[in-house]
C-alpha atoms as a PDB file:
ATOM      1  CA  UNK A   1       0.000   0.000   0.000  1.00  0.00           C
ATOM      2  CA  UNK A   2       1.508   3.184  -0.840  1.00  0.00           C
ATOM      3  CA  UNK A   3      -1.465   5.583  -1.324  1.00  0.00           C
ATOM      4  CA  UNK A   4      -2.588   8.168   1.658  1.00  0.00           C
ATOM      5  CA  UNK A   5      -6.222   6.425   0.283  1.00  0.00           C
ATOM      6  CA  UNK A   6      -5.038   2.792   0.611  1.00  0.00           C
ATOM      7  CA  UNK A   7      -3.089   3.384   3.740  1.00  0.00           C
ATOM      8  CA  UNK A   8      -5.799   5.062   5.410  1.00  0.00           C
ATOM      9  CA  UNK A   9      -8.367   1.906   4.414  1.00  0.00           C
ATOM     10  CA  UNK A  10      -5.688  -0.275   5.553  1.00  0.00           C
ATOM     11  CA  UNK A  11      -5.557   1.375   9.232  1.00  0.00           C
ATOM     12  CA  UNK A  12      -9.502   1.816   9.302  1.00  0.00           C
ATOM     13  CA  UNK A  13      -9.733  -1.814   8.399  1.00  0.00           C
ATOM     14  CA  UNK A  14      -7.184  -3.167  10.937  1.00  0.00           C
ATOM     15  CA  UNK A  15      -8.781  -1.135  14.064  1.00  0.00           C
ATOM     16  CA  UNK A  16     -12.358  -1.484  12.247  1.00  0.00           C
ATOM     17  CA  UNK A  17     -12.835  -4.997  10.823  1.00  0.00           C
ATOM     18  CA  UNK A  18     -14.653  -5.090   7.644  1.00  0.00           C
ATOM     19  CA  UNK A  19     -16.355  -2.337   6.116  1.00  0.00           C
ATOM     20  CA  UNK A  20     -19.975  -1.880   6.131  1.00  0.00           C
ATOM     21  CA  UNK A  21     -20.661   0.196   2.977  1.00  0.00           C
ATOM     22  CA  UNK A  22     -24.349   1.238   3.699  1.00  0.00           C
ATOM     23  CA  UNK A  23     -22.814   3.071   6.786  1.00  0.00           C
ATOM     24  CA  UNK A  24     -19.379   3.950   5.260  1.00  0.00           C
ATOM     25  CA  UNK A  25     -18.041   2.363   8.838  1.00  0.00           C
ATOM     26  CA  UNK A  26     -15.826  -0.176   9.163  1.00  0.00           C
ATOM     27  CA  UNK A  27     -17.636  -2.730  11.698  1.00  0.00           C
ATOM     28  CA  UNK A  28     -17.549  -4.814  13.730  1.00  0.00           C
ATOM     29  CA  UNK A  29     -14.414  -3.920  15.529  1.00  0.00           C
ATOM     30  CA  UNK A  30     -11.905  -6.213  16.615  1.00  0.00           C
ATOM     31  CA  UNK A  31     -11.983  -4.504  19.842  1.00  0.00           C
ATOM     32  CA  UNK A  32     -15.621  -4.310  19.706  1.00  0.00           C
ATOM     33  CA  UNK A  33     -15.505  -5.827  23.662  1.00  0.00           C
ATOM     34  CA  UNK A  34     -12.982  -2.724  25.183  1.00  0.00           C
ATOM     35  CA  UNK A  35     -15.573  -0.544  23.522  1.00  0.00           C
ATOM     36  CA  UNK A  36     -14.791   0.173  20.194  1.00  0.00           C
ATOM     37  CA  UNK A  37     -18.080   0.355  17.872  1.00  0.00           C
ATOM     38  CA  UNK A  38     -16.798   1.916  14.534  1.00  0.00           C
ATOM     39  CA  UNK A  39     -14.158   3.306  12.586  1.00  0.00           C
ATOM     40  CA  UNK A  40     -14.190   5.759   9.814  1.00  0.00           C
ATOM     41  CA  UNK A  41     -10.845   6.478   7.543  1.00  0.00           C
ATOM     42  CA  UNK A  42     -12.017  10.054   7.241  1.00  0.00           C
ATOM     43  CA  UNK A  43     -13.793  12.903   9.196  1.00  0.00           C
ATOM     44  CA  UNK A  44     -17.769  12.697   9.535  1.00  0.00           C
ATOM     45  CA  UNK A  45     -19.673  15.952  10.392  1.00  0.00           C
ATOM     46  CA  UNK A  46     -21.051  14.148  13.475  1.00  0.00           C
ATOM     47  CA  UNK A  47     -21.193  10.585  14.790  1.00  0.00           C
ATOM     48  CA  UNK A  48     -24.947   9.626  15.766  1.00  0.00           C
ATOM     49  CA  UNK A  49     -24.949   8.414  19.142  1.00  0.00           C
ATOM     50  CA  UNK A  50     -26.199   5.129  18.078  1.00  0.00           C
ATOM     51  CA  UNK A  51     -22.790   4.804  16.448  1.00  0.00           C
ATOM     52  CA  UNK A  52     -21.342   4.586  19.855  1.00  0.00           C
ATOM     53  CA  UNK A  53     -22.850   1.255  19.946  1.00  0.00           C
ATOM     54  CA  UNK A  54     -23.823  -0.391  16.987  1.00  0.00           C
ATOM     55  CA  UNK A  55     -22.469  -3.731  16.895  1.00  0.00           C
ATOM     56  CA  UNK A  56     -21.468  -3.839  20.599  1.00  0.00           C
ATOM     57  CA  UNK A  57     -22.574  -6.502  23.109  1.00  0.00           C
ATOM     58  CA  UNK A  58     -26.397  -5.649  24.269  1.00  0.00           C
ATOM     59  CA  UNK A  59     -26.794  -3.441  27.060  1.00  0.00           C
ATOM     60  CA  UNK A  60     -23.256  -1.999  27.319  1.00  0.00           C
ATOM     61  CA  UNK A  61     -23.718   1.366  28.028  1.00  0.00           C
ATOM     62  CA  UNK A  62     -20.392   2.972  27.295  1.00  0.00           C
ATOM     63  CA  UNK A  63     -18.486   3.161  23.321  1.00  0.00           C
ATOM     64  CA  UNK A  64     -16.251   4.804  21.280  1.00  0.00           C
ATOM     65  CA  UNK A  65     -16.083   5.510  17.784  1.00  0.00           C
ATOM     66  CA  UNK A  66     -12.773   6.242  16.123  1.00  0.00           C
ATOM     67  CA  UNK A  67     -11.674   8.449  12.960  1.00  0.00           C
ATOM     68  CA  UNK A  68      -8.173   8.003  10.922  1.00  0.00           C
ATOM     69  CA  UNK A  69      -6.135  11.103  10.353  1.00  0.00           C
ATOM     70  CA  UNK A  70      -2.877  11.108   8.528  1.00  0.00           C
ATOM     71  CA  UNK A  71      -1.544  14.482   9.778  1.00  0.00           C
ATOM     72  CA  UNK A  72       1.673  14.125   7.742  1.00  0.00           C
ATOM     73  CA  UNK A  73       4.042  12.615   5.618  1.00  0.00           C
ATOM     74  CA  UNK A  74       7.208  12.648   3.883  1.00  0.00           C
ATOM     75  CA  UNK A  75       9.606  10.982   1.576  1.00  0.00           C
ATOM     76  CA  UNK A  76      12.806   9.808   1.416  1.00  0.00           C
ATOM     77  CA  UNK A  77      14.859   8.002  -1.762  1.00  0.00           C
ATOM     78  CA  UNK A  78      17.097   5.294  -0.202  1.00  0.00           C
ATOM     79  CA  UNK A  79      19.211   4.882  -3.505  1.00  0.00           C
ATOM     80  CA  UNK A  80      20.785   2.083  -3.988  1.00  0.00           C
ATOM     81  CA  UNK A  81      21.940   0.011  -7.929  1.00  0.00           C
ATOM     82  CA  UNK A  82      22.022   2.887 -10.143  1.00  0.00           C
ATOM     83  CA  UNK A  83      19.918   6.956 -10.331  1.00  0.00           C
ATOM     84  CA  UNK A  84      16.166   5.065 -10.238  1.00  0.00           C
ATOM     85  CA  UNK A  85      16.539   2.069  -8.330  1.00  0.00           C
ATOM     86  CA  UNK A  86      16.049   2.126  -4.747  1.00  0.00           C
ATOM     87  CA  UNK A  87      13.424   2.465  -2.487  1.00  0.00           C
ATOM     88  CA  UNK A  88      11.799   5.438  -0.380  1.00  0.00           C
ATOM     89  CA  UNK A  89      11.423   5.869   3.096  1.00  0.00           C
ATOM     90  CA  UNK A  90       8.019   7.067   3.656  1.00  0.00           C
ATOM     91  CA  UNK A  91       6.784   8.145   7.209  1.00  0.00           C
ATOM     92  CA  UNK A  92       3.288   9.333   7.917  1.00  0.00           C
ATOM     93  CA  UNK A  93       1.989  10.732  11.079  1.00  0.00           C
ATOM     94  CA  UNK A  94      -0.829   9.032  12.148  1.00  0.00           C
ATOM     95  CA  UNK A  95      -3.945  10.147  14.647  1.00  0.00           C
ATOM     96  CA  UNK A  96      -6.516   7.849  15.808  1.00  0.00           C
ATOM     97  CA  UNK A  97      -9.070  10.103  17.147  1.00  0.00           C
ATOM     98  CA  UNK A  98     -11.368   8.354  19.460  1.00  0.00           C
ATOM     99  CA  UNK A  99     -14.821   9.653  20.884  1.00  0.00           C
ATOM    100  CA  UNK A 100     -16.009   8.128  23.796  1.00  0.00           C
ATOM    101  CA  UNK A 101     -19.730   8.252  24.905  1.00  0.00           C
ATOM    102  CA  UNK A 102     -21.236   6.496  28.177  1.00  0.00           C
ATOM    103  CA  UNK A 103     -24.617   6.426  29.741  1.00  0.00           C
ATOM    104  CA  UNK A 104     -23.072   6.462  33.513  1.00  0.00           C
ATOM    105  CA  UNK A 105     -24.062   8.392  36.747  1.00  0.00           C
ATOM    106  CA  UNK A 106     -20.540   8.321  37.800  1.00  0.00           C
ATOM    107  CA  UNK A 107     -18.360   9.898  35.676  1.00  0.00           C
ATOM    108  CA  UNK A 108     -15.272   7.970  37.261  1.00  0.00           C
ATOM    109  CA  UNK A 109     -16.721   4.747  35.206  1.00  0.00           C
ATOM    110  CA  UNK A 110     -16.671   6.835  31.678  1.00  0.00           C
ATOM    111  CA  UNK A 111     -12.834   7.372  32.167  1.00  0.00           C
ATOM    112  CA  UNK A 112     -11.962   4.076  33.068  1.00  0.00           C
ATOM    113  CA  UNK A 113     -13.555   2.560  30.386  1.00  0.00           C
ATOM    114  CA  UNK A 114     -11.714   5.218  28.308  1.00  0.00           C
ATOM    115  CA  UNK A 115      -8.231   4.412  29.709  1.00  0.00           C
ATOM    116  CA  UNK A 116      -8.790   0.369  28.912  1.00  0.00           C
ATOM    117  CA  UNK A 117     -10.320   1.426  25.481  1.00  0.00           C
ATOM    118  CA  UNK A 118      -6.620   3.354  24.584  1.00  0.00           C
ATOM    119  CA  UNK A 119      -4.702   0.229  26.435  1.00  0.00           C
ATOM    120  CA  UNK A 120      -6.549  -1.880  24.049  1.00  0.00           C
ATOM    121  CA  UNK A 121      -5.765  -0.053  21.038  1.00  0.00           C
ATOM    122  CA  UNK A 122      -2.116   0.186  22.029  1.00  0.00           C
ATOM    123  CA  UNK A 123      -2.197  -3.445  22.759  1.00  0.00           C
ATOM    124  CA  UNK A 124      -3.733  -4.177  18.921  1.00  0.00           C
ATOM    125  CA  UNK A 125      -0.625  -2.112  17.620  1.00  0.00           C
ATOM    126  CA  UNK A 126       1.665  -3.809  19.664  1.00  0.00           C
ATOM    127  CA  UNK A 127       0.567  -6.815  18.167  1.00  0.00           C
ATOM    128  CA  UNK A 128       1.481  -6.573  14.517  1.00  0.00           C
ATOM    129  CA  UNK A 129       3.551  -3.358  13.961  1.00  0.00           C
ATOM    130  CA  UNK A 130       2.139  -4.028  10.399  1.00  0.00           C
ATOM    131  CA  UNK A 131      -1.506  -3.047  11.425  1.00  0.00           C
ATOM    132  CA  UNK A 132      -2.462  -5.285   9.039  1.00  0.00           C
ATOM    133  CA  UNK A 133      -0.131  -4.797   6.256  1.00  0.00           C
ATOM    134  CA  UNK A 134      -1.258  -1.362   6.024  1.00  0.00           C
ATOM    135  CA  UNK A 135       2.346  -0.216   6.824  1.00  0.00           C
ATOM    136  CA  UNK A 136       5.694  -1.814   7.745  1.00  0.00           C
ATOM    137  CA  UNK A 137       6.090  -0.297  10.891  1.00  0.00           C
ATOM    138  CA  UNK A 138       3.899   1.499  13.632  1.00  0.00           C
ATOM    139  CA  UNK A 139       5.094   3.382  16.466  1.00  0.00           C
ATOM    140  CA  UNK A 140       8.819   1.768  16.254  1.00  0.00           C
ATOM    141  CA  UNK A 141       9.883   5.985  15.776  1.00  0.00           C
ATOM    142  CA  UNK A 142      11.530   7.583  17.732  1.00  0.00           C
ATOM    143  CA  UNK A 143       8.534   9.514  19.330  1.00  0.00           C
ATOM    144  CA  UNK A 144       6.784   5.972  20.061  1.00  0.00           C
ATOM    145  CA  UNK A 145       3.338   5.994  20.698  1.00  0.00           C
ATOM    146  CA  UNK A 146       1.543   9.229  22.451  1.00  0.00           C
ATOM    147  CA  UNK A 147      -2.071   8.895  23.719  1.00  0.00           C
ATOM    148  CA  UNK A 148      -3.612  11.970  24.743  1.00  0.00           C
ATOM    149  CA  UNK A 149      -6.965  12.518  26.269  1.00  0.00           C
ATOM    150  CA  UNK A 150      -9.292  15.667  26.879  1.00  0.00           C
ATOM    151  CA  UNK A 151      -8.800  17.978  30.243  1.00  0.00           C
ATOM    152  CA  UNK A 152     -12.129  16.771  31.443  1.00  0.00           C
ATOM    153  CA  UNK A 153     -15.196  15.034  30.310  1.00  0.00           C
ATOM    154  CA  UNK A 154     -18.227  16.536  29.516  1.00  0.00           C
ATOM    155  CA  UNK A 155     -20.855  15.336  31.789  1.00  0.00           C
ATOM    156  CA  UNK A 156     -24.503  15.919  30.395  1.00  0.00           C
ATOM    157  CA  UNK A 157     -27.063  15.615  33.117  1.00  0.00           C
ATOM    158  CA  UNK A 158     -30.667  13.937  32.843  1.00  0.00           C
ATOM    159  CA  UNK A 159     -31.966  10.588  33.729  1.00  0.00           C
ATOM    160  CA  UNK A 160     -29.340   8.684  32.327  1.00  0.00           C
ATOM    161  CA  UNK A 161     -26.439  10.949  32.768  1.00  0.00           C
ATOM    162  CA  UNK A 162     -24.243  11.312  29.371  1.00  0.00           C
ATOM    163  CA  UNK A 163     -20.005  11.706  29.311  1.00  0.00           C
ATOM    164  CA  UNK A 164     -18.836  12.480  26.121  1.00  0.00           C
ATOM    165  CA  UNK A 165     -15.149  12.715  25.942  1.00  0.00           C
ATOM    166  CA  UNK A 166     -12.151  12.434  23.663  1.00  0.00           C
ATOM    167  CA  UNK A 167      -8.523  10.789  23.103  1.00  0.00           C
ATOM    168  CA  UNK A 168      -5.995  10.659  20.235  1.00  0.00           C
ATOM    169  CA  UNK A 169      -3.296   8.347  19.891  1.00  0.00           C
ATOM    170  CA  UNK A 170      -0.615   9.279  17.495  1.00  0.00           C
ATOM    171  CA  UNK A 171       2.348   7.593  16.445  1.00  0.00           C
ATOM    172  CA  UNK A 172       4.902   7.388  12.885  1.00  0.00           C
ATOM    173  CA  UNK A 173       3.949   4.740  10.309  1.00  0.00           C
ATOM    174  CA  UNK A 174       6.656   3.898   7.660  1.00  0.00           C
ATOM    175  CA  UNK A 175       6.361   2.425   4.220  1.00  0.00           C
ATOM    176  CA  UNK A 176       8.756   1.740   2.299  1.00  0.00           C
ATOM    177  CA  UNK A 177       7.705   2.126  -1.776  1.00  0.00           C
ATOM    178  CA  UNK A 178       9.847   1.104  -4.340  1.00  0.00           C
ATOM    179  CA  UNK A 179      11.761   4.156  -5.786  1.00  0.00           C
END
């Protein structure tokens, strides 16, 4: 894979599962049981707060949805065998941006369920550095793997209480295209 378009699919696909092409969402997740509903290789206006859920075990009442963003890349001819052979060193920096939703009274449960949702999705990368094939290499840069999280959750009150917050984990991809 060596398109921004392919790679992207490729990361959706590995965090998503396969793609369901009425919803343009790739479900169900592999990580479907920390939480993860749905992921989408590009921005959406607005997630639907059934997305949150969709394909997740009945009556959980906390999920995430996740979006791919490729906030960078660059490339770099490794020449080797003459002035066009070679290959290129190609790293991309890549943001999974995760929304997190929960129907919870205690807003203590929403960010725990967060924190095992990012372990989970750290775990999956540490897994096959790959993602799937999508790249050679994930978060093997020097800058590793960074999650980040929102200052505080938004807490929505009502008869179920809603806490909407967000996280991003970014990290370098590589490929490695033929020059």
């Amino acid at each position: 894979m060596t398109s921004r378009r392919e790679i992207r699919a490729g990361i959706a696909a590995f965090f998503g599962g396969p793609l369901d092409p009425k919803s343009q969402i790739y479900r169900p997740t592999p990580l479907a049981d920390a939480g993860l509903a749905g992921v989408r290789p590009y921005w959406t206006t607005r997630f639907e707060d059934p997305d949150y859920f969709a394909t997740l075990a009945a009556g959980r009442n906390m999920g995430a949805v996740m979006s791919i963003h490729l906030a960078g890349d660059s490339e770099r001819r490794i020449a080797f065998g003459g002035p066009t052979a070679g290959f290129k060193s190609r790293p991309l920096a890549v943001e999974l941006w995760i929304w997190h939703l929960a129907r919870t009274a205690v807003i203590e449960d929403a960010q725990r369920d967060l924190d095992d949702l990012l372990d989970a999705i750290t775990d999956r990368i540490h897994g096959d550095r790959t993602l799937g094939g999508a790249v050679m290499e994930a978060g093997e840069s020097q800058r590793g793997i960074n999650r980040d999280t929102a200052s505080v959750p938004a807490y929505e009150p009502g008869a179920l209480p809603t806490v909407r917050q967000e996280a991003v984990v970014r990290f370098d991809a590589t490929v490695y295209p033929q020059a």
